[in-house]
N, C-alpha and C. Protein backbone atom coordinates (compact mmCIF):
# COMPACT_ATOMS: atom_id res chain seq x y z
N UNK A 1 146.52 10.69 -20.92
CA UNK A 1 146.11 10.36 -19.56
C UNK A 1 145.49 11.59 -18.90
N UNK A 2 144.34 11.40 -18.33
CA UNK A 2 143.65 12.81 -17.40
C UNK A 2 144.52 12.96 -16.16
N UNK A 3 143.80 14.24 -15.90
CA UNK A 3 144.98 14.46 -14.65
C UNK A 3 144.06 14.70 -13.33
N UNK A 4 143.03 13.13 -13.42
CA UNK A 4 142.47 13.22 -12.65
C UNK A 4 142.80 11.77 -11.72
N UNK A 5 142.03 11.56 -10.38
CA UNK A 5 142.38 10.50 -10.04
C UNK A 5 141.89 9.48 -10.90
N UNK A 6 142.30 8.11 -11.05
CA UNK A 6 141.73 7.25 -12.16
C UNK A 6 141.76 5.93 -10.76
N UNK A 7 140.37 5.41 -10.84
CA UNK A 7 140.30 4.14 -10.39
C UNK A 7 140.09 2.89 -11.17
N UNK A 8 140.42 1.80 -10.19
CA UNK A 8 139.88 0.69 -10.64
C UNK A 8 139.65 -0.37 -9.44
N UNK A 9 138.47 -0.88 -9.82
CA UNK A 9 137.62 -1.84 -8.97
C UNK A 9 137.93 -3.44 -9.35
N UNK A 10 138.08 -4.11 -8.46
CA UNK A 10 138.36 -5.54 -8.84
C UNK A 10 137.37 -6.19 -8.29
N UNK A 11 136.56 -6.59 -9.17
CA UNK A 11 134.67 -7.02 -8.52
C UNK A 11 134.96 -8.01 -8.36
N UNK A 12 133.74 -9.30 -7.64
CA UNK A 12 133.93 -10.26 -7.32
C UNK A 12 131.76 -10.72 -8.19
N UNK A 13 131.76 -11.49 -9.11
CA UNK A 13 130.77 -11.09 -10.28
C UNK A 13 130.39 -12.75 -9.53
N UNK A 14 131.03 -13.89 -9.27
CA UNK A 14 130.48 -15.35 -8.85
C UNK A 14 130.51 -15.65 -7.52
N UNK A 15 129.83 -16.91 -7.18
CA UNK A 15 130.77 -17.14 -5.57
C UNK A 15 130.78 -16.64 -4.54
N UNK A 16 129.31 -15.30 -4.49
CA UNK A 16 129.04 -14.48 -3.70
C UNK A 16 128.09 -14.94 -1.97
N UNK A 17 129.34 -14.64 -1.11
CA UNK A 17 128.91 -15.15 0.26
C UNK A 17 127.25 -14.72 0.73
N UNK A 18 126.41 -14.65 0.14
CA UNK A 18 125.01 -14.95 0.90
C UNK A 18 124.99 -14.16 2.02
N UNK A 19 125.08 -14.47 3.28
CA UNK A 19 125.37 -14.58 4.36
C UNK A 19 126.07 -13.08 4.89
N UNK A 20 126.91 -13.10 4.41
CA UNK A 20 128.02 -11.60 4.48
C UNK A 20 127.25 -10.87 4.10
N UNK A 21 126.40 -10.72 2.69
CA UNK A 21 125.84 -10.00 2.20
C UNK A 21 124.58 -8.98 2.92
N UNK A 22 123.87 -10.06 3.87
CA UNK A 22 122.75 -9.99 4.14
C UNK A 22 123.19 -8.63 5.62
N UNK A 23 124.24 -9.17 6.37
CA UNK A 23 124.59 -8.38 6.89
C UNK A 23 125.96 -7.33 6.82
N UNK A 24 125.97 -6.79 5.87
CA UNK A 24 126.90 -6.33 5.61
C UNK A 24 127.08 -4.66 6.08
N UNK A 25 126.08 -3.92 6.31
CA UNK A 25 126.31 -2.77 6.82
C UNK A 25 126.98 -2.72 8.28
N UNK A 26 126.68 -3.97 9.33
CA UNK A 26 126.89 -3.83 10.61
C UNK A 26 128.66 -4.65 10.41
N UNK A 27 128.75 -5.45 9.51
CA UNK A 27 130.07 -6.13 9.13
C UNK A 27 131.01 -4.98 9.00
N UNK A 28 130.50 -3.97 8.51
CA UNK A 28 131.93 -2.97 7.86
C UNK A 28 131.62 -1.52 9.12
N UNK A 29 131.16 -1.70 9.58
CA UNK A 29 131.02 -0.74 10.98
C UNK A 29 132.17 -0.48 11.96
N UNK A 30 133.03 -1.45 11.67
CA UNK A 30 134.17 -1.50 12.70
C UNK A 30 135.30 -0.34 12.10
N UNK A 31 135.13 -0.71 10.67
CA UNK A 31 136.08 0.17 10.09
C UNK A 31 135.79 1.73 9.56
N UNK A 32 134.97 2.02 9.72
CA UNK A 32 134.23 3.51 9.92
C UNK A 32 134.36 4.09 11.06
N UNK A 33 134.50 3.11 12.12
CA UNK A 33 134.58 3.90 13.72
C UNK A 33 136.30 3.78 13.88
N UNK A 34 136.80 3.02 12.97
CA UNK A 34 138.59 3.08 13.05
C UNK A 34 138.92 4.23 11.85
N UNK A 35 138.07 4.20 10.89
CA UNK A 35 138.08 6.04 10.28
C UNK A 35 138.19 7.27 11.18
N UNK A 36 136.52 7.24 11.79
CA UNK A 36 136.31 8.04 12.72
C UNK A 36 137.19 9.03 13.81
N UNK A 37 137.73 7.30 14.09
CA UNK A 37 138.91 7.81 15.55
C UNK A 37 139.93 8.26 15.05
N UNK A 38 140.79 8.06 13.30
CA UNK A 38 141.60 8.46 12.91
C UNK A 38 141.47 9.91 12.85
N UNK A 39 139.99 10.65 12.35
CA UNK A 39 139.84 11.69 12.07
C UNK A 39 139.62 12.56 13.25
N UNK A 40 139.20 11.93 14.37
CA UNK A 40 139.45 12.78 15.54
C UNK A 40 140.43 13.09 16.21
N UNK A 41 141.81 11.52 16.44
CA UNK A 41 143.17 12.22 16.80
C UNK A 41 143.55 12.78 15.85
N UNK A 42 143.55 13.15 14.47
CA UNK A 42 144.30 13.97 13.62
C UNK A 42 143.65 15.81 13.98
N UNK A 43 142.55 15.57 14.49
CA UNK A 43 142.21 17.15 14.53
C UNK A 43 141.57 17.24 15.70
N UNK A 44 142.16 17.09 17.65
CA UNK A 44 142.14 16.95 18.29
C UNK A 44 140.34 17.34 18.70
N UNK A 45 139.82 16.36 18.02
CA UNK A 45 138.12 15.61 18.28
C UNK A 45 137.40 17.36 17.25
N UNK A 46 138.15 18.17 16.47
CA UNK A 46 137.58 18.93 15.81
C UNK A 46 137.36 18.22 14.29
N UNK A 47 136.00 18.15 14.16
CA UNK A 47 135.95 17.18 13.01
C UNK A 47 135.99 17.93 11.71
N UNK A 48 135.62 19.53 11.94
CA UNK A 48 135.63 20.46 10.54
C UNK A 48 136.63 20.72 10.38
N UNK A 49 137.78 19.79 10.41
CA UNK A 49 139.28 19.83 9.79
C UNK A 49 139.60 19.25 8.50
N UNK A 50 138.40 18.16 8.51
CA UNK A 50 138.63 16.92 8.23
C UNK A 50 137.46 16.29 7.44
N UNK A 51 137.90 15.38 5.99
CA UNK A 51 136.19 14.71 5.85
C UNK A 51 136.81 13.26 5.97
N UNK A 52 135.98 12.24 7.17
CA UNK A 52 136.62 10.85 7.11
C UNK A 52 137.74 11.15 7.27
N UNK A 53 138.44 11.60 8.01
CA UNK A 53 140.06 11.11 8.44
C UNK A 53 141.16 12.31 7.50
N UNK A 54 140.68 12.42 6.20
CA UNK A 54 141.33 13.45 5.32
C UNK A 54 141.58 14.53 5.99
N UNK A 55 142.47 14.88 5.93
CA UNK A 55 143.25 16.01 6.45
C UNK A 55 143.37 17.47 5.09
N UNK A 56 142.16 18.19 5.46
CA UNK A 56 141.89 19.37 4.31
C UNK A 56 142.59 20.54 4.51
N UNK A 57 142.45 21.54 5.49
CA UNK A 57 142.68 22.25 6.50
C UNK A 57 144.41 22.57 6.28
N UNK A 58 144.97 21.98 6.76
CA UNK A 58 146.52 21.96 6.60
C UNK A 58 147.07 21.56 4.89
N UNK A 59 146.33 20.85 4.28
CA UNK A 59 146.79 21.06 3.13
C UNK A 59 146.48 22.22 2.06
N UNK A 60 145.24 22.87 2.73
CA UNK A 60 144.93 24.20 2.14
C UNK A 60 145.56 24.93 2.24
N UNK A 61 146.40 24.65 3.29
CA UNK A 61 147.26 26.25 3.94
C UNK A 61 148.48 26.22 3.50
N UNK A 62 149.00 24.68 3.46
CA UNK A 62 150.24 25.16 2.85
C UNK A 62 150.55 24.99 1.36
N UNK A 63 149.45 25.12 0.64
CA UNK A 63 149.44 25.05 -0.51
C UNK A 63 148.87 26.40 -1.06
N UNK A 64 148.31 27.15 -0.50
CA UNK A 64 147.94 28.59 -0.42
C UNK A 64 149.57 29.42 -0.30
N UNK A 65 149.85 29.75 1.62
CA UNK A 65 151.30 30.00 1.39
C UNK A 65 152.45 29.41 1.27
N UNK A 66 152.88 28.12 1.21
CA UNK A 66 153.84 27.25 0.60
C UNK A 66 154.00 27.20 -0.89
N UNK A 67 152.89 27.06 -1.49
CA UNK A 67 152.64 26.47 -2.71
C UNK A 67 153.38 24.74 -2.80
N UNK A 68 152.91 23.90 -1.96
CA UNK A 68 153.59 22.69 -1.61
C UNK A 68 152.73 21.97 -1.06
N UNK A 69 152.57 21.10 -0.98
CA UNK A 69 151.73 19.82 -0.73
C UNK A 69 152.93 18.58 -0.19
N UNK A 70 152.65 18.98 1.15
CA UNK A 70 153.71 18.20 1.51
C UNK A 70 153.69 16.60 1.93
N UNK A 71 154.56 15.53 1.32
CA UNK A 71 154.83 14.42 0.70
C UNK A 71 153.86 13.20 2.06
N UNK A 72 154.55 13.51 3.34
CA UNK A 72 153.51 12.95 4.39
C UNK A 72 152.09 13.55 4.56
N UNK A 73 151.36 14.57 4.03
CA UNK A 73 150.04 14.69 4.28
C UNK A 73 149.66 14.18 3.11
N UNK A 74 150.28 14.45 1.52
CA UNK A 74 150.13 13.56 1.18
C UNK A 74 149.49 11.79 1.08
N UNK A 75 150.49 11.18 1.55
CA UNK A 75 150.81 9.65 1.42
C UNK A 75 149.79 9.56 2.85
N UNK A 76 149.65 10.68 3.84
CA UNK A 76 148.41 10.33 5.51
C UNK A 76 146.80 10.06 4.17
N UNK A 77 146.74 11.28 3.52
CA UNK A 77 145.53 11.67 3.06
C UNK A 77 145.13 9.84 1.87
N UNK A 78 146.10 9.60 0.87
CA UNK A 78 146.39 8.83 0.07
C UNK A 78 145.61 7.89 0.77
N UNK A 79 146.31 7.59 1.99
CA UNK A 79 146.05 6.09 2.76
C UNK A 79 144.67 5.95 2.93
N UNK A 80 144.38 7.35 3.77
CA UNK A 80 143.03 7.12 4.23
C UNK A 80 141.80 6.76 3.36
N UNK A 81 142.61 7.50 2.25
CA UNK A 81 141.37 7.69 1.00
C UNK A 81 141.17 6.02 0.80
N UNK A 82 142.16 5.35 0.40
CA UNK A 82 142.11 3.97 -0.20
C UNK A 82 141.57 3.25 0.88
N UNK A 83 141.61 3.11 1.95
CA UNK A 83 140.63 2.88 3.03
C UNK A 83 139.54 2.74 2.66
N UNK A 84 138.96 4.09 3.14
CA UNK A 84 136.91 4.90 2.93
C UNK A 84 137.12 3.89 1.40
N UNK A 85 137.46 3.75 0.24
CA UNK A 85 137.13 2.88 -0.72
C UNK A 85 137.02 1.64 -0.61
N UNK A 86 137.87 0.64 0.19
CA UNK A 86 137.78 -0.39 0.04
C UNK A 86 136.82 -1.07 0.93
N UNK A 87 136.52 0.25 1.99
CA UNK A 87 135.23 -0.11 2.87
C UNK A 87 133.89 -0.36 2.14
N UNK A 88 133.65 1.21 0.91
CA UNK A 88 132.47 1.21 0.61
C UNK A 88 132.73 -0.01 -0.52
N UNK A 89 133.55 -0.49 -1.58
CA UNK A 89 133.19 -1.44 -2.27
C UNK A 89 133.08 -2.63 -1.47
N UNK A 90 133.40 -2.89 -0.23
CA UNK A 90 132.51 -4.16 0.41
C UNK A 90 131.13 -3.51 0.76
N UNK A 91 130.64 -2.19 1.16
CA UNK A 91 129.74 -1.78 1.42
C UNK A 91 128.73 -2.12 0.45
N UNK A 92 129.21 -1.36 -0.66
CA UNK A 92 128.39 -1.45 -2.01
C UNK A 92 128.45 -3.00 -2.71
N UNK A 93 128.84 -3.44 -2.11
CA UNK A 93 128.77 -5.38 -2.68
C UNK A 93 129.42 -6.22 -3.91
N UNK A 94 130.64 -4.62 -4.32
CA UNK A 94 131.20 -5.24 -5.77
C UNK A 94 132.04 -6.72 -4.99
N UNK A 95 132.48 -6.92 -4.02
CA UNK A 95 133.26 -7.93 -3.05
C UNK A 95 132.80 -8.42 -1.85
N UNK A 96 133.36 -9.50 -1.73
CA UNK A 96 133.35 -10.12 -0.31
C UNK A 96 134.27 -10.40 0.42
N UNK A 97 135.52 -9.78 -0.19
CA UNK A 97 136.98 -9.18 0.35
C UNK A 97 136.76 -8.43 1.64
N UNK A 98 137.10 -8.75 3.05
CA UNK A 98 136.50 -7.79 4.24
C UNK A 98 137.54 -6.54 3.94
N UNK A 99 137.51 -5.07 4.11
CA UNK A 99 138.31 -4.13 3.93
C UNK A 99 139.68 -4.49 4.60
N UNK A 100 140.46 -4.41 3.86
CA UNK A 100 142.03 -4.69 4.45
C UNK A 100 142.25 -2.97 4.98
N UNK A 101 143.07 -3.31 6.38
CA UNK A 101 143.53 -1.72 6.75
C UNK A 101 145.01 -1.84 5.71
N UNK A 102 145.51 -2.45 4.70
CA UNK A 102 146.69 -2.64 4.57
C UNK A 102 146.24 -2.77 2.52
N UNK A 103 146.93 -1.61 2.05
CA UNK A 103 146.98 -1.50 0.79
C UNK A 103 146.68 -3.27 0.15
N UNK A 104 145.57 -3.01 -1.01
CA UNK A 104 145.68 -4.29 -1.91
C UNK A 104 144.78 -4.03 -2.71
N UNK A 105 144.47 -4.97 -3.65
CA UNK A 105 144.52 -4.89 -4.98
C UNK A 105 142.57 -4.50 -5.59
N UNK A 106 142.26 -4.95 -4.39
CA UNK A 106 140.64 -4.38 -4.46
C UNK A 106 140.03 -3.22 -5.05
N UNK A 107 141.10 -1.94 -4.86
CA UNK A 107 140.98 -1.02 -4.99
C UNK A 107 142.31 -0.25 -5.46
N UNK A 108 142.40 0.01 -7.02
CA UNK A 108 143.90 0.45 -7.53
C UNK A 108 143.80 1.98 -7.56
N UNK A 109 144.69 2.57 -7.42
CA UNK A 109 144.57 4.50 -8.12
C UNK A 109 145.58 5.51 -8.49
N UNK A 110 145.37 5.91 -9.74
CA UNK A 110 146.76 6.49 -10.18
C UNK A 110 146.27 7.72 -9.94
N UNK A 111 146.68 8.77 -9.42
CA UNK A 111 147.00 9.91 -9.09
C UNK A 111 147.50 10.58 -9.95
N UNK A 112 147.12 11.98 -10.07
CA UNK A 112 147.90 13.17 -10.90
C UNK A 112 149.71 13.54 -10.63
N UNK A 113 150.44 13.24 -11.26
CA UNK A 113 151.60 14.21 -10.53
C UNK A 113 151.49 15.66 -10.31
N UNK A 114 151.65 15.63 -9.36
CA UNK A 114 151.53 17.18 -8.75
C UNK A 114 152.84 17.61 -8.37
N UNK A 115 154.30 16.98 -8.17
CA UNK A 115 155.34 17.19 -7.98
C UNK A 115 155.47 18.06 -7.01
N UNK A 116 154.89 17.65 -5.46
CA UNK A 116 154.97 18.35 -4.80
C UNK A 116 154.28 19.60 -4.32
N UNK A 117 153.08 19.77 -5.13
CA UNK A 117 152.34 20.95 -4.91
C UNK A 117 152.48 21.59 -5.90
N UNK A 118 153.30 21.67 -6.66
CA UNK A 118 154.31 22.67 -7.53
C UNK A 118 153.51 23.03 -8.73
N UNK A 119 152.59 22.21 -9.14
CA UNK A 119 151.93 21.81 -10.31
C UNK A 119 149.74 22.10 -10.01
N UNK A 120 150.21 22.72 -8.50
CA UNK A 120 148.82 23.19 -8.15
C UNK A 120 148.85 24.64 -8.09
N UNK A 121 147.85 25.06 -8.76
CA UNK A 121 147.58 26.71 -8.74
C UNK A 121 147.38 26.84 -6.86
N UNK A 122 148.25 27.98 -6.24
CA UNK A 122 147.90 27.81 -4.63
C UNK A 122 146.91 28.84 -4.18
N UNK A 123 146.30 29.60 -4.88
CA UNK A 123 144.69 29.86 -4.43
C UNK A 123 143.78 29.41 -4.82
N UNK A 124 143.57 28.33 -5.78
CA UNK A 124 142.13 27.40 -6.01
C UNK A 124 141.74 27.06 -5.03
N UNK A 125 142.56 25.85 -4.15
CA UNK A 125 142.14 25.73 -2.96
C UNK A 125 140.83 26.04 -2.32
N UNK A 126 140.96 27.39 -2.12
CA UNK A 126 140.12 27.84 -0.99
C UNK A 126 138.93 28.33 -1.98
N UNK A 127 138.56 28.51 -3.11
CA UNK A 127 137.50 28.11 -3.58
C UNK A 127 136.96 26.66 -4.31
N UNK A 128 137.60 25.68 -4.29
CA UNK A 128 137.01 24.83 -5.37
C UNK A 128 136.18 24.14 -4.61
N UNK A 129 135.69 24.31 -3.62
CA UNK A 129 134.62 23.81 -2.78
C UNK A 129 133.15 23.95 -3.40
N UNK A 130 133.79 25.65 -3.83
CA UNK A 130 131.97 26.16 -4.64
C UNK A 130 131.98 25.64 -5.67
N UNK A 131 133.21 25.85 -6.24
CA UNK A 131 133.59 25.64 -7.96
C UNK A 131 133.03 23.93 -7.55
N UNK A 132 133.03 23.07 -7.20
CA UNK A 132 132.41 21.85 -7.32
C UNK A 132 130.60 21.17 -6.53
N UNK A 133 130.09 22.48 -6.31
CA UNK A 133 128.61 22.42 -6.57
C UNK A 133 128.20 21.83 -7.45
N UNK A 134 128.33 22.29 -8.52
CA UNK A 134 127.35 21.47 -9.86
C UNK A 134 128.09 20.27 -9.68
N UNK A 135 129.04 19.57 -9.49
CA UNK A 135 129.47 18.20 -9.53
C UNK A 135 128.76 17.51 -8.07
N UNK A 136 128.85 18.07 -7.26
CA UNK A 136 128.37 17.56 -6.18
C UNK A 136 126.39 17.13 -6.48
N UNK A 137 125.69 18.14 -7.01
CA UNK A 137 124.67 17.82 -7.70
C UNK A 137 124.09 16.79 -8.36
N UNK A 138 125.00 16.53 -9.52
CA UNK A 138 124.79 16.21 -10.73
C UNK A 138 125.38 14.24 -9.74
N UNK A 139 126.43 14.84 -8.65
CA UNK A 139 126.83 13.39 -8.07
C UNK A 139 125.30 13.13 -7.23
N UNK A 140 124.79 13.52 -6.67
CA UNK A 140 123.80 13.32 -5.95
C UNK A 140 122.19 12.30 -6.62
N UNK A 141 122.32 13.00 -7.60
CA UNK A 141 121.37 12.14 -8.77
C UNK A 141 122.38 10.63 -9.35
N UNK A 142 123.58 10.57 -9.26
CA UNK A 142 124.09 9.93 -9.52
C UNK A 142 124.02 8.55 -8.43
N UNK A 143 124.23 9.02 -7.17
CA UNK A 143 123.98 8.75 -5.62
C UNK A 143 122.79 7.66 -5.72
N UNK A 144 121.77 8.36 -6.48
CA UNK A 144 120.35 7.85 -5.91
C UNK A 144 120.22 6.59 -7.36
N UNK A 145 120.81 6.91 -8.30
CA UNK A 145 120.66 5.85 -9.26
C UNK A 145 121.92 4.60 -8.69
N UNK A 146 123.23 4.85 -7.86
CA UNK A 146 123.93 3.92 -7.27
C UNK A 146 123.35 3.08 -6.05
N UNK A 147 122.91 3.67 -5.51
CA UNK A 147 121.80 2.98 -4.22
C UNK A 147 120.91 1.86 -4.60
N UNK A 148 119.92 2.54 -6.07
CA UNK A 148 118.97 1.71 -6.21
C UNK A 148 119.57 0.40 -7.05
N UNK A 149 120.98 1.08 -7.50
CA UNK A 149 121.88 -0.33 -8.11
C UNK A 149 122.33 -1.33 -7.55
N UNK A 150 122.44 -0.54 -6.13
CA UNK A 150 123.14 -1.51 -4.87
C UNK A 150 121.92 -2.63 -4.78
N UNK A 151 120.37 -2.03 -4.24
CA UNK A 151 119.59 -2.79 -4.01
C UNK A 151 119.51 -3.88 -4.77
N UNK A 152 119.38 -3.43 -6.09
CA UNK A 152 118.73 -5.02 -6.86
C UNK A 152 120.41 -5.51 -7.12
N UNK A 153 121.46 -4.96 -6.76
CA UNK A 153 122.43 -6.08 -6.66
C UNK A 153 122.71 -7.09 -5.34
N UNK A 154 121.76 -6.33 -4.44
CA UNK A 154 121.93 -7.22 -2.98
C UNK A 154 120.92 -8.29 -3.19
N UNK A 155 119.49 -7.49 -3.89
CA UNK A 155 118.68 -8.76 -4.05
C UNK A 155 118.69 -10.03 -5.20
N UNK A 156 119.85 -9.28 -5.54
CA UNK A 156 120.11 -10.59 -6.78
C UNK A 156 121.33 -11.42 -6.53
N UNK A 157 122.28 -11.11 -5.21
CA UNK A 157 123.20 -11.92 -4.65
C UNK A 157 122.80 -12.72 -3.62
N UNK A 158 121.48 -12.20 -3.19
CA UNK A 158 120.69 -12.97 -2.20
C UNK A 158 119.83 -14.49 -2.89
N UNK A 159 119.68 -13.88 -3.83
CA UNK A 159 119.00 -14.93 -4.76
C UNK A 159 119.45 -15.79 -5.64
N UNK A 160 120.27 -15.15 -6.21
CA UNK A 160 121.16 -16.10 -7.00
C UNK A 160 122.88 -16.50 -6.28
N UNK A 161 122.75 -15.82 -5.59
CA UNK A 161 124.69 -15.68 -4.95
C UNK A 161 125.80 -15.16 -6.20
N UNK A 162 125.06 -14.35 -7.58
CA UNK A 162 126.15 -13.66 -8.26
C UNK A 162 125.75 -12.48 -8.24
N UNK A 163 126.70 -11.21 -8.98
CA UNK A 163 125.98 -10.01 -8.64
C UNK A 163 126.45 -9.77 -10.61
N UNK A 164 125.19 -8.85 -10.82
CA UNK A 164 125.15 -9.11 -12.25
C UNK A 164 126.00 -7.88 -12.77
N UNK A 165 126.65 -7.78 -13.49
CA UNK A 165 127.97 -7.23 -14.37
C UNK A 165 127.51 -5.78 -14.73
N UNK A 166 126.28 -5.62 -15.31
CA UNK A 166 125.99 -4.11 -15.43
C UNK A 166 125.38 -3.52 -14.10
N UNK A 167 124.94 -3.92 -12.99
CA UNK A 167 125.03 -3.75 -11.69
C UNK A 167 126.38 -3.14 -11.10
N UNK A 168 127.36 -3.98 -11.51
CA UNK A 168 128.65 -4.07 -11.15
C UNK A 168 129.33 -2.45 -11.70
N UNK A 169 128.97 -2.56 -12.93
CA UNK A 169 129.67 -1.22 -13.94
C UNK A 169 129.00 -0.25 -13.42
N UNK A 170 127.90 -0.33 -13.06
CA UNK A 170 127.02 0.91 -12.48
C UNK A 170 127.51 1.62 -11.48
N UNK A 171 127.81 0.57 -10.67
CA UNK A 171 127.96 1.08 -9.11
C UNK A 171 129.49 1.40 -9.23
N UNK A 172 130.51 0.93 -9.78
CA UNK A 172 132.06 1.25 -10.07
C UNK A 172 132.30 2.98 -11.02
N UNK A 173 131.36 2.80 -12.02
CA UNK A 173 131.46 3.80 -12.52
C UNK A 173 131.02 5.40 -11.73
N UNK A 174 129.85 5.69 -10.96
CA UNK A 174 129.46 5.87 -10.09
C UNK A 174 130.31 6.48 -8.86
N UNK A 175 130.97 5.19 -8.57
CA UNK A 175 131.79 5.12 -7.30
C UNK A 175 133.06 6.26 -7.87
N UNK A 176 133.56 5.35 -9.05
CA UNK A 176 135.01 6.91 -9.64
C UNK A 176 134.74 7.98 -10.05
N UNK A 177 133.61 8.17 -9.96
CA UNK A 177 132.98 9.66 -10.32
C UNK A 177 133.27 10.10 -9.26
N UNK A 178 133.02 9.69 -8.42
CA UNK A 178 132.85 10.41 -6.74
C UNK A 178 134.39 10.57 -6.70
N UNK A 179 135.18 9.68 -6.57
CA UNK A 179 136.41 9.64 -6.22
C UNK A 179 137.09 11.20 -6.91
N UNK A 180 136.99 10.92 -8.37
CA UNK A 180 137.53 12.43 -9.37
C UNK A 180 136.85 13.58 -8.35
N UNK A 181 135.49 13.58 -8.26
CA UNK A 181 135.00 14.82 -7.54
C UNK A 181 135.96 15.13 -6.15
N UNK A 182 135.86 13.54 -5.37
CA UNK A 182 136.67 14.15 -3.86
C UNK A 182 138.25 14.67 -4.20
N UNK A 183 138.93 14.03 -5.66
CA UNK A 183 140.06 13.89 -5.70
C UNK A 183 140.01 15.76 -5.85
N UNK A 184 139.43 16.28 -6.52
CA UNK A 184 139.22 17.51 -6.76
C UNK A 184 138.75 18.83 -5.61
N UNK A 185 138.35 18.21 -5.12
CA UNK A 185 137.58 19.14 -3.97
C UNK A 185 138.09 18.98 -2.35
N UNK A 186 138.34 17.92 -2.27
CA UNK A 186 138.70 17.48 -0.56
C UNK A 186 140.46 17.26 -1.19
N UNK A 187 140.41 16.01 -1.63
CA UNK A 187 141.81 15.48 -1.89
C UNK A 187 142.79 17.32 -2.37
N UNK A 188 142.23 17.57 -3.07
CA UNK A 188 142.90 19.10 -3.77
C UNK A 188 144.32 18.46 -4.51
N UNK A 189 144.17 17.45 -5.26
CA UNK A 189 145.31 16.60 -5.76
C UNK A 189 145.31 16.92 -7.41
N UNK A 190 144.18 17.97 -8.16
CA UNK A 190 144.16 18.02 -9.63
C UNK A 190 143.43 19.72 -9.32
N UNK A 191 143.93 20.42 -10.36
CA UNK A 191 143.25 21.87 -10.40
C UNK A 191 142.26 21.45 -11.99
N UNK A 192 142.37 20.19 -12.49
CA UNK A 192 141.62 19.92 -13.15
C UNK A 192 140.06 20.00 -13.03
N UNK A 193 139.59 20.30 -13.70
CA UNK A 193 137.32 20.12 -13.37
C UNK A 193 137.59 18.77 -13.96
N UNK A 194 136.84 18.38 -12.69
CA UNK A 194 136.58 16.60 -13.13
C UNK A 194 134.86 16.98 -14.19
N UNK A 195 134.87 15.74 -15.26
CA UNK A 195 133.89 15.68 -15.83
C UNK A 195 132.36 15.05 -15.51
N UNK A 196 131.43 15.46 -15.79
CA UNK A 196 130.64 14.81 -15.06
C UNK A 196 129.45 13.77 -15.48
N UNK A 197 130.52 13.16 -16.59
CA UNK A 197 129.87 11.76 -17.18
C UNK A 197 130.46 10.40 -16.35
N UNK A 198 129.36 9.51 -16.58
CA UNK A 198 130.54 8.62 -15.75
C UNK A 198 131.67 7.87 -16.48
């Protein structure tokens, strides 16, 4: 098993709402501005605390001088993360599941044990920001081939009402790339280098 984050996507491939589809960026808007506001009372309206609601800042620090990763910033950070996911896979069109604020099955993720911090080197931290340049890169080209996957999967749920399966793998595979990268860089949940195949 890697000791990276590991996802899984539960697509919705038939039966695809038309309709939802067509407007779907302004549909999932509500829950980006209920991100938003999370990430501003958590870092009193200072947003370079924070990416989306994640709480970076305080887990740097006490994992620097603690060497601990403590269990509620944790399970705050966890939550939020599975959130921002289950938003963008309605975003990205693998579903027509509206984002639940409430854990489910749309979006699964096993996590590294870190036992508390204990199992994280406590000065990576404050570099693996750089140390994940070339992933951030190499995600960016990745970015622009997921977009154009999104498109001809919107225009082929528009047209047919299914969304086609290597569309589907594209944009999932893609999507957990990103996740390993944030799990690595923001999350700070693996001192592992995520790989950068998908």
């Amino acid at each position: 098993m890697s000791n990276q984050i590991e996802t899984t996507f539960t697509v919705q491939l038939e039966n695809r709402n038309r309709q939802t589809v067509f407007f779907r960026v302004i549909l999932v808007f509500p829950i980006f501005i209920f991100m938003a506001s999370l990430s501003a009372m958590a870092n009193n309206q200072d947003w370079r605390n924070s990416t989306y609601g994640i709480l970076v800042i305080p887990v740097m620090l006490t994992l620097l001088f603690r060497g601990v990763y403590p269990s509620w910033l944790l399970s705050f950070n966890k939550s939020i993360f599975a959130l921002g996911n289950r938003a963008w896979v309605y975003l990205a069109l693998l579903t027509d599941e509206y984002p639940s604020l409430e854990e489910n099955q749309v979006v699964t993720f096993v996590f590294p044990d870190i036992d508390g911090g204990k199992k994280l080197h406590r000065g990576l931290p404050l570099i693996k920001w750089i140390l994940a340049i070339p992933l951030y890169i190499v995600g960016l080209v990745y970015a622009l081939y997921g977009i154009f996957l999104i498109f001809l999967a919107w225009i082929g749920i528009l047209s047919t009402g299914k969304l086609s399966s290597s569309y589907a793998e594209g944009i999932s595979s893609i999507s957990a790339y990103w996740n390993r990268v944030y799990g690595y860089a923001i999350l700070l949940v693996t001192d592992e280098y995520p790989s950068f195949s998908l």
